[in-house]
C-alpha atoms as a PDB file:
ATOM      1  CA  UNK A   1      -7.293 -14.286  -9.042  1.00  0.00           C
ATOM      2  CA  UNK A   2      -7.497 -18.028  -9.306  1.00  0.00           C
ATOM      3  CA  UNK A   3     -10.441 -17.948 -11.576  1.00  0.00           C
ATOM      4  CA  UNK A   4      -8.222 -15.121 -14.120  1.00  0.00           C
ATOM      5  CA  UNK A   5      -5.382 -17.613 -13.806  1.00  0.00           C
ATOM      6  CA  UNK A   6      -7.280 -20.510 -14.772  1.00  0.00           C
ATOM      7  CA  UNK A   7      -8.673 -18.464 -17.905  1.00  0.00           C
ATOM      8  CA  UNK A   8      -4.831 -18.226 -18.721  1.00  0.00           C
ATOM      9  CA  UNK A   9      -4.064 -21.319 -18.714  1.00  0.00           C
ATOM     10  CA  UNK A  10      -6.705 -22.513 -20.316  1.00  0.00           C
ATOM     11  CA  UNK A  11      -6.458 -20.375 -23.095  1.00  0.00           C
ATOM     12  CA  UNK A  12      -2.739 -21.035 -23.459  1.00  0.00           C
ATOM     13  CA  UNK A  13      -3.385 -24.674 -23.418  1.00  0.00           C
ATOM     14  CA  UNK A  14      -5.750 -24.165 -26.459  1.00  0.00           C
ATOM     15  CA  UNK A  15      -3.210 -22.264 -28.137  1.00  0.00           C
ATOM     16  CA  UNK A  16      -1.345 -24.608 -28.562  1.00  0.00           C
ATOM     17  CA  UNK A  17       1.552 -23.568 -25.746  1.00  0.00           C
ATOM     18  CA  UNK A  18       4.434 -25.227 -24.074  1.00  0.00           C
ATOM     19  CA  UNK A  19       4.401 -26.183 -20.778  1.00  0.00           C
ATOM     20  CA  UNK A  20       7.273 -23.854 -19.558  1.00  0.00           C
ATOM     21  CA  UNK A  21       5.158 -20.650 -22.002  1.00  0.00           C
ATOM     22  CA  UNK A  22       1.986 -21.064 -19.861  1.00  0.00           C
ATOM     23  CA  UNK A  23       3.961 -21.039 -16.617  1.00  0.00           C
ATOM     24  CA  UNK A  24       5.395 -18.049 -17.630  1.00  0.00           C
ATOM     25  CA  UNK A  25       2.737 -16.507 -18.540  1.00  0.00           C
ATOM     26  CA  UNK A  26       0.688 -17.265 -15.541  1.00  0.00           C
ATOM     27  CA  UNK A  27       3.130 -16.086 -13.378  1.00  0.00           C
ATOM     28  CA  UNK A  28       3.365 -12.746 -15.486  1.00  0.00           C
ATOM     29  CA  UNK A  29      -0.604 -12.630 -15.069  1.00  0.00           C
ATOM     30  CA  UNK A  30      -0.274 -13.385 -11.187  1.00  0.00           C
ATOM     31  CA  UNK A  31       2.426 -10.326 -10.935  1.00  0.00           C
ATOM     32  CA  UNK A  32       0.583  -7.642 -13.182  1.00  0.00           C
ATOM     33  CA  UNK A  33      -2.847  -8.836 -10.917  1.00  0.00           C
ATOM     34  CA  UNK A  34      -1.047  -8.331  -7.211  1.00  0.00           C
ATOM     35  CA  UNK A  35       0.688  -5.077  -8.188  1.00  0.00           C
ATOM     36  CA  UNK A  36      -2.902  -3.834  -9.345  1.00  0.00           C
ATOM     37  CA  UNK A  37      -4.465  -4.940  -6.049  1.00  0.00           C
ATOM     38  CA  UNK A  38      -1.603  -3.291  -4.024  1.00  0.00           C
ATOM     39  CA  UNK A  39      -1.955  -0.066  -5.766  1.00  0.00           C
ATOM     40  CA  UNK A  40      -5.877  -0.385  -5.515  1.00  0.00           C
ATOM     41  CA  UNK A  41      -5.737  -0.909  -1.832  1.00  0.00           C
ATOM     42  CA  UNK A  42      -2.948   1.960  -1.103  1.00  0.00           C
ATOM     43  CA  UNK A  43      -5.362   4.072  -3.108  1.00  0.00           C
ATOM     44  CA  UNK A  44      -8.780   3.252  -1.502  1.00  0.00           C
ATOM     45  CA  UNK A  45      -6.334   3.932   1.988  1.00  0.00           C
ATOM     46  CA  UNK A  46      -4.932   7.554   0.850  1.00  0.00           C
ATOM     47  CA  UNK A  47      -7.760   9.060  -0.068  1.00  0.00           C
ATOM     48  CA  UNK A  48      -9.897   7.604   2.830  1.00  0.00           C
ATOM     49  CA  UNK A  49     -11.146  10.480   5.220  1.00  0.00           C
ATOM     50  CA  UNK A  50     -10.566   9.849   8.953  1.00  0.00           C
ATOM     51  CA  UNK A  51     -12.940   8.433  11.164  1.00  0.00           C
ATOM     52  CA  UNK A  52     -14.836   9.513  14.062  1.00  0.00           C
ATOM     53  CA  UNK A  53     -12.162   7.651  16.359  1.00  0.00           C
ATOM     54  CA  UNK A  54      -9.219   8.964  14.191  1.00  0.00           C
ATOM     55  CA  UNK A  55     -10.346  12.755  14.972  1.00  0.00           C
ATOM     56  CA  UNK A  56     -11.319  11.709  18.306  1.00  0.00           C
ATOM     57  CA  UNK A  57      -7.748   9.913  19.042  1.00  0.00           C
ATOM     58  CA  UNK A  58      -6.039  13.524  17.324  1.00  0.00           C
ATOM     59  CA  UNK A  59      -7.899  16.148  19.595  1.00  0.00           C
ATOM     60  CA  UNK A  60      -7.168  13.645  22.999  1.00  0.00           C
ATOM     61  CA  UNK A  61      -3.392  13.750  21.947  1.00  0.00           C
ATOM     62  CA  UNK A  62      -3.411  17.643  21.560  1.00  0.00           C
ATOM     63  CA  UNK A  63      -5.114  17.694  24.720  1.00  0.00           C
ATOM     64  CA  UNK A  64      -2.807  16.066  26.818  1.00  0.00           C
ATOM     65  CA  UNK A  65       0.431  17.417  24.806  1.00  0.00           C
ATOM     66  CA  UNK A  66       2.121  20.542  26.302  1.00  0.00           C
ATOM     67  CA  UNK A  67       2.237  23.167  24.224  1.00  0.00           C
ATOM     68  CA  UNK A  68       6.202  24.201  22.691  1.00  0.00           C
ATOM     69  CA  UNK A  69       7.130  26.752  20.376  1.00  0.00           C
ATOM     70  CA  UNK A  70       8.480  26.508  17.710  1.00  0.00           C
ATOM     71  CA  UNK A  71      11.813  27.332  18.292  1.00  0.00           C
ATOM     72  CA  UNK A  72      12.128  25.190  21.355  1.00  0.00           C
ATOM     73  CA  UNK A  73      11.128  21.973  19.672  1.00  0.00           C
ATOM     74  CA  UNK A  74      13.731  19.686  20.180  1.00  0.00           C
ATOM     75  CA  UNK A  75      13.830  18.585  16.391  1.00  0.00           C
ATOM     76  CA  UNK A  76      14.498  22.343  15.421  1.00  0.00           C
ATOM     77  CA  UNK A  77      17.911  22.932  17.815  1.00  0.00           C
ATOM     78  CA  UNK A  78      21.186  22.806  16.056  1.00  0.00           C
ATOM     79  CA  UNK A  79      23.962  23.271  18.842  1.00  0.00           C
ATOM     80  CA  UNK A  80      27.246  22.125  19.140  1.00  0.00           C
ATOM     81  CA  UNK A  81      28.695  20.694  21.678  1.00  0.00           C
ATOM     82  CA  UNK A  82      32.206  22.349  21.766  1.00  0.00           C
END
């Protein structure tokens, strides 16, 4: 990122640009460079496939949870309490 930046300013300062035109343009850069690494990294983490411990930590959880149907789940019950 520092290296790209550096490239920015460099080039702006060869262009002939203002002070306050460079900072504003390596701030742009910084922005449009972070937003492309966050979306990068939630990408490479949605479409990762679970682990050994992941599946592992899943089947010990349905193990030790009791099993409810589906209309007794306490999320499903709409009563009043008139």
């Amino acid at each position: 990122m520092i290296f790209a930046l550096a490239i920015v300013v460099g080039w702006s300062w060869l262009g002939g640009a203002s002070i306050g035109t460079i900072l504003v343009r390596v701030i742009i850069c910084a922005v449009i460079i972070q937003a492309g690494y966050f979306v990068l990294i939630y990408t490479m983490i949605a479409r990762s496939a679970p682990t050994p411990a992941d599946i592992a930590r899943d089947a010990e959880r349905k193990l030790s949870a009791p099993e409810v149907a589906e209309g007794e789940k306490l999320g499903s019950a709409r009563r009043s309490l008139h």
